[in-house]
Protein backbone atom coordinates (compact mmCIF):
# COMPACT_ATOMS: atom_id res chain seq x y z
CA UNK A 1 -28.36 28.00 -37.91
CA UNK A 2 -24.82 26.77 -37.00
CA UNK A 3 -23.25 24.05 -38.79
CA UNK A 4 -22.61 21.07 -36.83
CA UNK A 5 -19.05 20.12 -36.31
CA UNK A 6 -17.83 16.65 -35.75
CA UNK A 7 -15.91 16.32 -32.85
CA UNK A 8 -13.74 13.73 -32.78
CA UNK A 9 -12.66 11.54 -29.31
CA UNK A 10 -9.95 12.73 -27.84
CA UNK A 11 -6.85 10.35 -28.12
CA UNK A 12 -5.85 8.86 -25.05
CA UNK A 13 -2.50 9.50 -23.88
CA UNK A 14 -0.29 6.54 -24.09
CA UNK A 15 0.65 5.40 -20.25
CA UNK A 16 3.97 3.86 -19.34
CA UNK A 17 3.66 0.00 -17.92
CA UNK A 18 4.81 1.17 -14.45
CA UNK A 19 1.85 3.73 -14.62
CA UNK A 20 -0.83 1.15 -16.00
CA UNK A 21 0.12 -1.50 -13.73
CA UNK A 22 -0.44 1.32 -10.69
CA UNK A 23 -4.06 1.88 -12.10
CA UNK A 24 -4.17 -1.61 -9.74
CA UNK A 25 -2.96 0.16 -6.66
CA UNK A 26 -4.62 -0.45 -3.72
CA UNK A 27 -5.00 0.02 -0.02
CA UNK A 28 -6.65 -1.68 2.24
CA UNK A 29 -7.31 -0.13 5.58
CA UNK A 30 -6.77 -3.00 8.49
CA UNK A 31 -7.04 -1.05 11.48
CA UNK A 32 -6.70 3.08 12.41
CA UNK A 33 -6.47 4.82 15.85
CA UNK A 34 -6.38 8.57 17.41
CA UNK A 35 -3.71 8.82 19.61
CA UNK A 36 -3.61 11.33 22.36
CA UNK A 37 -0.44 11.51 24.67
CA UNK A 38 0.63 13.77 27.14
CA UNK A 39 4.62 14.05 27.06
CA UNK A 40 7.13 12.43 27.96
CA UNK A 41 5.55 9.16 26.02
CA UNK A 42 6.68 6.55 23.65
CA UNK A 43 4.80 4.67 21.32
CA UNK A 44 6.33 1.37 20.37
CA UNK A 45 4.93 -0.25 16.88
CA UNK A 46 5.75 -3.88 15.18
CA UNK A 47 2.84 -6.40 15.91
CA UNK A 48 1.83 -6.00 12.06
CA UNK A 49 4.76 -7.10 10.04
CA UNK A 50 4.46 -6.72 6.49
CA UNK A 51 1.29 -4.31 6.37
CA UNK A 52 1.53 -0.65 6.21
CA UNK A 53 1.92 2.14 8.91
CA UNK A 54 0.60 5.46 8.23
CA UNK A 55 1.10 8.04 11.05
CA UNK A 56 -0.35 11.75 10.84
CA UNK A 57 0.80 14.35 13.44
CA UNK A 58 -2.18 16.67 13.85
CA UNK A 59 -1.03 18.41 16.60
CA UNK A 60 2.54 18.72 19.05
CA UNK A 61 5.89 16.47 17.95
CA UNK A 62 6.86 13.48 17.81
CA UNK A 63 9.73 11.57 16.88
CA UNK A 64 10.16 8.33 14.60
CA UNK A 65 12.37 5.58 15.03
CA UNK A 66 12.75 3.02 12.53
CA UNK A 67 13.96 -0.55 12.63
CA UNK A 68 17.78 0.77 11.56
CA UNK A 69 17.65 3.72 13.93
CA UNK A 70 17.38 7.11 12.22
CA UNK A 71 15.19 9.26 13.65
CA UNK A 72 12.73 11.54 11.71
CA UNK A 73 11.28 14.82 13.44
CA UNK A 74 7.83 14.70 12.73
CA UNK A 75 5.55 18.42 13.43
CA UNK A 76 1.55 19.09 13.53
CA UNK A 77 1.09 18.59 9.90
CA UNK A 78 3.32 15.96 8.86
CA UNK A 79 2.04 12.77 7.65
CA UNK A 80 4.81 9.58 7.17
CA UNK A 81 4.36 6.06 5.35
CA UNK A 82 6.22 2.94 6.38
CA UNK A 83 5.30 1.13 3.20
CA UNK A 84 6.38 -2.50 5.20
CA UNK A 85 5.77 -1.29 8.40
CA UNK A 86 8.01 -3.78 10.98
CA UNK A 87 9.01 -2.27 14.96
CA UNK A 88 9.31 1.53 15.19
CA UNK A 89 8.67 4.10 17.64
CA UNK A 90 7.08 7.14 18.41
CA UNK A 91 8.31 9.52 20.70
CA UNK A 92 8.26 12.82 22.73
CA UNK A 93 12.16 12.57 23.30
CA UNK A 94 14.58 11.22 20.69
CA UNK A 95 15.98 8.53 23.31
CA UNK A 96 12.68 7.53 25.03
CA UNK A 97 11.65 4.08 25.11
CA UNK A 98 8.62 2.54 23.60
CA UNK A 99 5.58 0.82 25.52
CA UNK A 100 4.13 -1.61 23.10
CA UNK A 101 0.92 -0.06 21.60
CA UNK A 102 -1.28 -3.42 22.86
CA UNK A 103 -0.26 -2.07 26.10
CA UNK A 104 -2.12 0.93 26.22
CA UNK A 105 -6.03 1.12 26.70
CA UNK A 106 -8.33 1.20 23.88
CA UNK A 107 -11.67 2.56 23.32
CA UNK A 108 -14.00 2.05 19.93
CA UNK A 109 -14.72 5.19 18.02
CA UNK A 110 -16.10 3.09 15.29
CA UNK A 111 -16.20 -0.62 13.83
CA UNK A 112 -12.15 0.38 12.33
CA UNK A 113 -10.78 3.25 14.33
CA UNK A 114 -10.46 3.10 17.84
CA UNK A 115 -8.82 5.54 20.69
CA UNK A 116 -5.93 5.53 22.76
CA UNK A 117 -5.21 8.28 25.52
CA UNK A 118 -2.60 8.22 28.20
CA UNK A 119 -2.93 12.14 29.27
CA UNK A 120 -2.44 12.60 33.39
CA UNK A 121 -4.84 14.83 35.36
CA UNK A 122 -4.17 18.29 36.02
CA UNK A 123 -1.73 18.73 33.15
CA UNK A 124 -2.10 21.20 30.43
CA UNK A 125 -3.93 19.63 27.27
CA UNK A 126 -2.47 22.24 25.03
CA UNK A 127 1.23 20.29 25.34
CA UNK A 128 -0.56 17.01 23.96
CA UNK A 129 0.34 15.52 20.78
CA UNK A 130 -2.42 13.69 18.60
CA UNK A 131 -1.72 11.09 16.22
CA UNK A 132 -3.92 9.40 13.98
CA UNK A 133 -2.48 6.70 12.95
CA UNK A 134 -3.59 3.68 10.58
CA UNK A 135 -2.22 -0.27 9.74
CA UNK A 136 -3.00 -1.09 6.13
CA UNK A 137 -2.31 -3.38 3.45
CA UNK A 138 -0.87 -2.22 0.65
CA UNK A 139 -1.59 -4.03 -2.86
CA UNK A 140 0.33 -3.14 -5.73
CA UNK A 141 -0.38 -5.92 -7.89
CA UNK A 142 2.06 -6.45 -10.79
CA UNK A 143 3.96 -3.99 -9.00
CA UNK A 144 3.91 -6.24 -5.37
CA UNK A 145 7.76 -5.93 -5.59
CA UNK A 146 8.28 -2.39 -5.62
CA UNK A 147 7.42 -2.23 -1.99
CA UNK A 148 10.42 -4.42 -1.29
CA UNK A 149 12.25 -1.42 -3.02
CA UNK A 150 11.04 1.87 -1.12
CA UNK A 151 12.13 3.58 1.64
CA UNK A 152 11.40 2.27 5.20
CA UNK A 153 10.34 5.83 5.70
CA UNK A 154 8.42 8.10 2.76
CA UNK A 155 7.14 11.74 4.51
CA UNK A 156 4.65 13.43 2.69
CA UNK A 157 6.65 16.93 2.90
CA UNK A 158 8.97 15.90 -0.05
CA UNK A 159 5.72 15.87 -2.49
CA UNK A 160 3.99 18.98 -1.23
CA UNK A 161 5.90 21.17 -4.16
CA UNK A 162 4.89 18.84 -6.83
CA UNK A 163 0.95 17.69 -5.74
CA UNK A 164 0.09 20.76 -3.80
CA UNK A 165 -3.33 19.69 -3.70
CA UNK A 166 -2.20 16.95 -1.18
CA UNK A 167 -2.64 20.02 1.85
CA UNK A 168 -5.68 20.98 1.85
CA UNK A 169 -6.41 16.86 2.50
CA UNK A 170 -3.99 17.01 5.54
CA UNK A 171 -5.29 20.53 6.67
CA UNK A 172 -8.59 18.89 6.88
CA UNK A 173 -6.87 15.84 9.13
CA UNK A 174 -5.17 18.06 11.58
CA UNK A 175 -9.21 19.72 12.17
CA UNK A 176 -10.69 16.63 12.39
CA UNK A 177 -8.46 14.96 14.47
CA UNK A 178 -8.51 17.95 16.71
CA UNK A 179 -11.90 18.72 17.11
CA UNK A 180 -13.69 15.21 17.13
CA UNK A 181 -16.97 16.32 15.50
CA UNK A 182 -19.68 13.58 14.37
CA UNK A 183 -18.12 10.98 11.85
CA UNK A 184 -14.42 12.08 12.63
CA UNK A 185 -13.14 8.92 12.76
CA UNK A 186 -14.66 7.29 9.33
CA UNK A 187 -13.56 10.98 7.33
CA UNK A 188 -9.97 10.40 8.93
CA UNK A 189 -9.43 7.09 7.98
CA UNK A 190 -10.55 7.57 4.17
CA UNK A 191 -8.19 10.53 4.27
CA UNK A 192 -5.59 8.51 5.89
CA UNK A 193 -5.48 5.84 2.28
CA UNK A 194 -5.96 8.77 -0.28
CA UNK A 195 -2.93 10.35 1.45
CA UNK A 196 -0.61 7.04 1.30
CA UNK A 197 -1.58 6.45 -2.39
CA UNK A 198 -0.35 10.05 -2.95
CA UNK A 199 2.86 9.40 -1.29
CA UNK A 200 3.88 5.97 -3.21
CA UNK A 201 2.27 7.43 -6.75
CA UNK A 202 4.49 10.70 -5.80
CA UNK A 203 7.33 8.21 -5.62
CA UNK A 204 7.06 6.05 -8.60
CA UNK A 205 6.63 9.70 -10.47
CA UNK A 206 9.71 11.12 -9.20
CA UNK A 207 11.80 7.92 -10.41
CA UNK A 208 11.16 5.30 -8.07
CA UNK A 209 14.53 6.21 -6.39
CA UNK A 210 16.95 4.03 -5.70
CA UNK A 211 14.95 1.82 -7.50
CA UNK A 212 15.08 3.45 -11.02
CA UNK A 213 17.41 1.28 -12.61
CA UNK A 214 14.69 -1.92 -12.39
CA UNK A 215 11.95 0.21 -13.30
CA UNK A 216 13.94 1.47 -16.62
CA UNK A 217 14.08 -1.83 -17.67
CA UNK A 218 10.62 -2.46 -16.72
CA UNK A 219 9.90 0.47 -18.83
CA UNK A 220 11.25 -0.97 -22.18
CA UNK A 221 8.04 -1.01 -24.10
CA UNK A 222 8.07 -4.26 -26.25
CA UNK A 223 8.68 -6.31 -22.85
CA UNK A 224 5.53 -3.64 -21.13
CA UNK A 225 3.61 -5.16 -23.60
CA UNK A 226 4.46 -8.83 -22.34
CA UNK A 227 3.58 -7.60 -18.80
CA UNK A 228 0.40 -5.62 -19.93
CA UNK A 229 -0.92 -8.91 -21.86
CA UNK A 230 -0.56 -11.00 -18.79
CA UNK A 231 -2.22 -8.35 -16.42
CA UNK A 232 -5.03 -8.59 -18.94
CA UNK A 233 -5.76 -12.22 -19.21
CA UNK A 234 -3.97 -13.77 -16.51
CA UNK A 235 -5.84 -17.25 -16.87
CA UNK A 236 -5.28 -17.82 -20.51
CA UNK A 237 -2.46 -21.23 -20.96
CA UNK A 238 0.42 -19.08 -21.77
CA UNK A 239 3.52 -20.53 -22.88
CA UNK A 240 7.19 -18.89 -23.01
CA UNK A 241 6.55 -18.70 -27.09
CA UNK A 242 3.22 -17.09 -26.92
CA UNK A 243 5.11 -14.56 -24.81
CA UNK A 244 8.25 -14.03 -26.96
CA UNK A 245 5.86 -13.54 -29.51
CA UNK A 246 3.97 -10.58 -27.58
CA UNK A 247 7.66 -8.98 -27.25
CA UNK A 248 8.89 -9.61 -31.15
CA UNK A 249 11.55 -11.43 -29.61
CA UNK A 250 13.27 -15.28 -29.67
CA UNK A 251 11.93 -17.08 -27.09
CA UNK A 252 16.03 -16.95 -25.26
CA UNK A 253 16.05 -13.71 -26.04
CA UNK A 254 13.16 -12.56 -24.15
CA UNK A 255 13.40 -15.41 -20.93
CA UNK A 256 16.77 -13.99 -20.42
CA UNK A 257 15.64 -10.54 -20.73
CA UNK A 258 12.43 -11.48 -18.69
CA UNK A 259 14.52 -12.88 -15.89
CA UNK A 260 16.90 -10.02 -15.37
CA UNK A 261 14.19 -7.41 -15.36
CA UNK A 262 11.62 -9.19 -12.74
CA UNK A 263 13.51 -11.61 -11.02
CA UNK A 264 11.80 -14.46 -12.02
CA UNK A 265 11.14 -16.67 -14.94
CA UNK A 266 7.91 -15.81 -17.19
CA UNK A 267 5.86 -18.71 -16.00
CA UNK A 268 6.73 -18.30 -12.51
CA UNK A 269 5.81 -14.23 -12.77
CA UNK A 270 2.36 -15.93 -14.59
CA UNK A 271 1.98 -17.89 -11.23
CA UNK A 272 2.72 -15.36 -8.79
CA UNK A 273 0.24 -13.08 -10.77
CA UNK A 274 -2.45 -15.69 -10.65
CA UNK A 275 -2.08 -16.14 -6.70
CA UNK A 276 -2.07 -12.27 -6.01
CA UNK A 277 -5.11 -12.08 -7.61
CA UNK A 278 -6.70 -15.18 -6.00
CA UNK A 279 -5.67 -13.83 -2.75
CA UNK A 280 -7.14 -10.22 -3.66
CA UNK A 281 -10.81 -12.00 -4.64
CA UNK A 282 -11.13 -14.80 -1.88
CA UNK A 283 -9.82 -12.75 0.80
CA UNK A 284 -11.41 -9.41 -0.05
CA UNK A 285 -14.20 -9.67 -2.48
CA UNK A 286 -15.56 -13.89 -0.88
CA UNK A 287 -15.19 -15.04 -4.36
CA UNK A 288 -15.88 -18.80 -3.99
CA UNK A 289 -12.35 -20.29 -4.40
CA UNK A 290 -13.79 -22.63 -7.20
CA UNK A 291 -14.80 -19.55 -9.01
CA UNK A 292 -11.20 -17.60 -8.67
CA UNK A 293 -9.80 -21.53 -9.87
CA UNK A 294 -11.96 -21.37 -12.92
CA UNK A 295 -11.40 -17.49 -13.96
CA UNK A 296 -7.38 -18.17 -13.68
CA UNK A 297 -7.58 -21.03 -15.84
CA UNK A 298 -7.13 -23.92 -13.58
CA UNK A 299 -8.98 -27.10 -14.71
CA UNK A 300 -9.50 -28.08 -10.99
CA UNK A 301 -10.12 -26.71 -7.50
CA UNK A 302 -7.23 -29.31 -6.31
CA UNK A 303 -5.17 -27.96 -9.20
CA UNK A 304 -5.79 -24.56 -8.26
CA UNK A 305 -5.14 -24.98 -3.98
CA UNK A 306 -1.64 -26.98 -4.76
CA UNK A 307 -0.58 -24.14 -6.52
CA UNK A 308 -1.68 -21.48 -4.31
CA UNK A 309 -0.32 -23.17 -1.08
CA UNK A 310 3.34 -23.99 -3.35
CA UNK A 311 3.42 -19.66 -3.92
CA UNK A 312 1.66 -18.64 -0.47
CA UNK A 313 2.13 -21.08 1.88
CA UNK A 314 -1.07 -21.40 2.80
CA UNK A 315 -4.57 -22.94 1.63
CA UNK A 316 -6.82 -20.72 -0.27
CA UNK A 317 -9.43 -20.80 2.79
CA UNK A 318 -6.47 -19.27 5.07
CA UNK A 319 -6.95 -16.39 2.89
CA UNK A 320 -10.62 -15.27 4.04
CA UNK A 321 -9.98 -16.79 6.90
CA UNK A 322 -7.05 -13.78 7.49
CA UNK A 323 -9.30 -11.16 6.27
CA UNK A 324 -11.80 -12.13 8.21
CA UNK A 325 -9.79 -11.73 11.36
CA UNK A 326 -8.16 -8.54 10.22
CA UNK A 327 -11.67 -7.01 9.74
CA UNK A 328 -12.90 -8.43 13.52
């Protein structure tokens, strides 16, 4: 007989706050189309400010043209986030005009994706270019302000060397999106969000950018632990001591330090957490908005919507109210 031999758990490897705040990360597909043009066209985007625009090029060429002009050749294979989306175009011909994508007629595929094709009779389909393309909302949670701090324009070829596994994904895209079979449209709109998250986790990994020098300081560990604490029990009545405490620090010492780092003091980051969240459950998940009060520690519904509408603008009801018209 063998001996038995303990094994003991594996230890888990210690994570970063940037990383374990991204374990949040999510995306929300809003809307996704195939796109089938026959060149010359132009493609102009913009009616959904402040969401998302993925675009995949399964087959032909197009060229994107952001909000500040530069252009971005983009071949059968190459996939492109526009992490805030805002007006851009797509085009056969670096200088062609746009025609507003609501101007173009749409057919349903499915209840999300739907079909756009502007491709003239008696001209060779083999010159077409097919898009799929997708609007999405993009949910970073504690992270919400990196997005202010990417690139208007992150292309999935700068990743391919470090996540290889990313092209077999868009391999399958470019068949699916070129043959149509049964369920195309649902398997290319999954595909679509797995590929985005790959392109902003491929960014945070690689530095953030531009943006390293916040996410450093975001990275000191003793104020990570501050932010971690929050993430994990964002209704409890914190105070500014409670959190110096978390961070071994004076409470000066770590508002100032707080302040520089996120922007904001450390009960107004508490707030803006709290609303994020209530957002994220009434809007997505139909919490009842007295439950999402209760569960971020607000002794009243009242309480709870004067705060909400002082970060967002809004009432809490607006918030399923715009999901449920994004989702019509």
């Amino acid at each position: 007989m063998h001996a038995s031999v303990a094994r003991s758990s594996p230890v888990p490897t210690p994570r970063d706050p940037v990383s374990e705040l991204l374990l949040g990360m999510r995306l929300y597909g809003v809307k996704y189309r195939r796109l089938q043009f026959a060149p010359p066209f132009g493609i102009g985007f913009g009616q959904d400010e402040g969401r998302a625009q993925f675009h995949f090029v399964a087959c032909g060429t197009a060229f994107l043209r952001g909000r500040t002009g530069t252009l971005h050749e983009l071949r059968a294979g190459d996939a492109v986030l526009l992490p805030r989306g805002g007006a851009h175009d797509l085009a056969s011909d670096a200088d062609g005009p746009g025609l507003e994508l609501g101007g173009f007629d749409e057919a349903a595929l499915c209840e999300t994706v739907g079909s756009i094709k502007s491709c003239p009779a008696g001209t060779c389909r083999s010159n077409d270019t097919v898009i799929f393309s997708g609007c999405m909302e993009l949910d970073l949670g504690a992270m919400h302000p990196l997005i202010g701090l990417m690139p208007e324009v992150m292309l999935v070829g700068t990743l391919l060397d470090r996540n290889p596994e990313i092209l077999p994904m868009l391999e399958v895209m470019e068949r699916e999106a070129r043959t149509e079979r049964a369920g195309f449209a649902g398997i290319l709109a999954r595909l679509a969000d797995v590929v985005s998250a790959f392109i902003v986790r491929g960014w945070v990994e690689c530095g953030c950018g531009d943006a390293g020098g916040w996410v450093e300081a975001l990275r000191d560990p003793r104020l990570g632990r501050v932010i971690a604490a929050l993430h994990r029990d964002p209704g409890r009545d914190w105070t500014v001591a409670q959190l110096a405490a978390e961070m071994g620090s004076s409470r000066s010492v770590f508002a100032e330090r707080f302040l520089t780092v996120t922007g904001m003091t450390p009960l107004q980051y508490v707030t803006e957490l709290r609303m994020r969240l209530a957002a994220q459950w009434i809007g997505r998940e139909n919490m009842p908005i007295e439950t999402a009060a209760y569960r971020l520690g607000y002794g009243s519904q009242a309480a709870f919507s004067r705060a909400f509408k002082r970060v967002t603008g809004q009432p809490p009801g607006a918030a399923r109210n715009r999901s449920l018209g994004a989702s019509a």
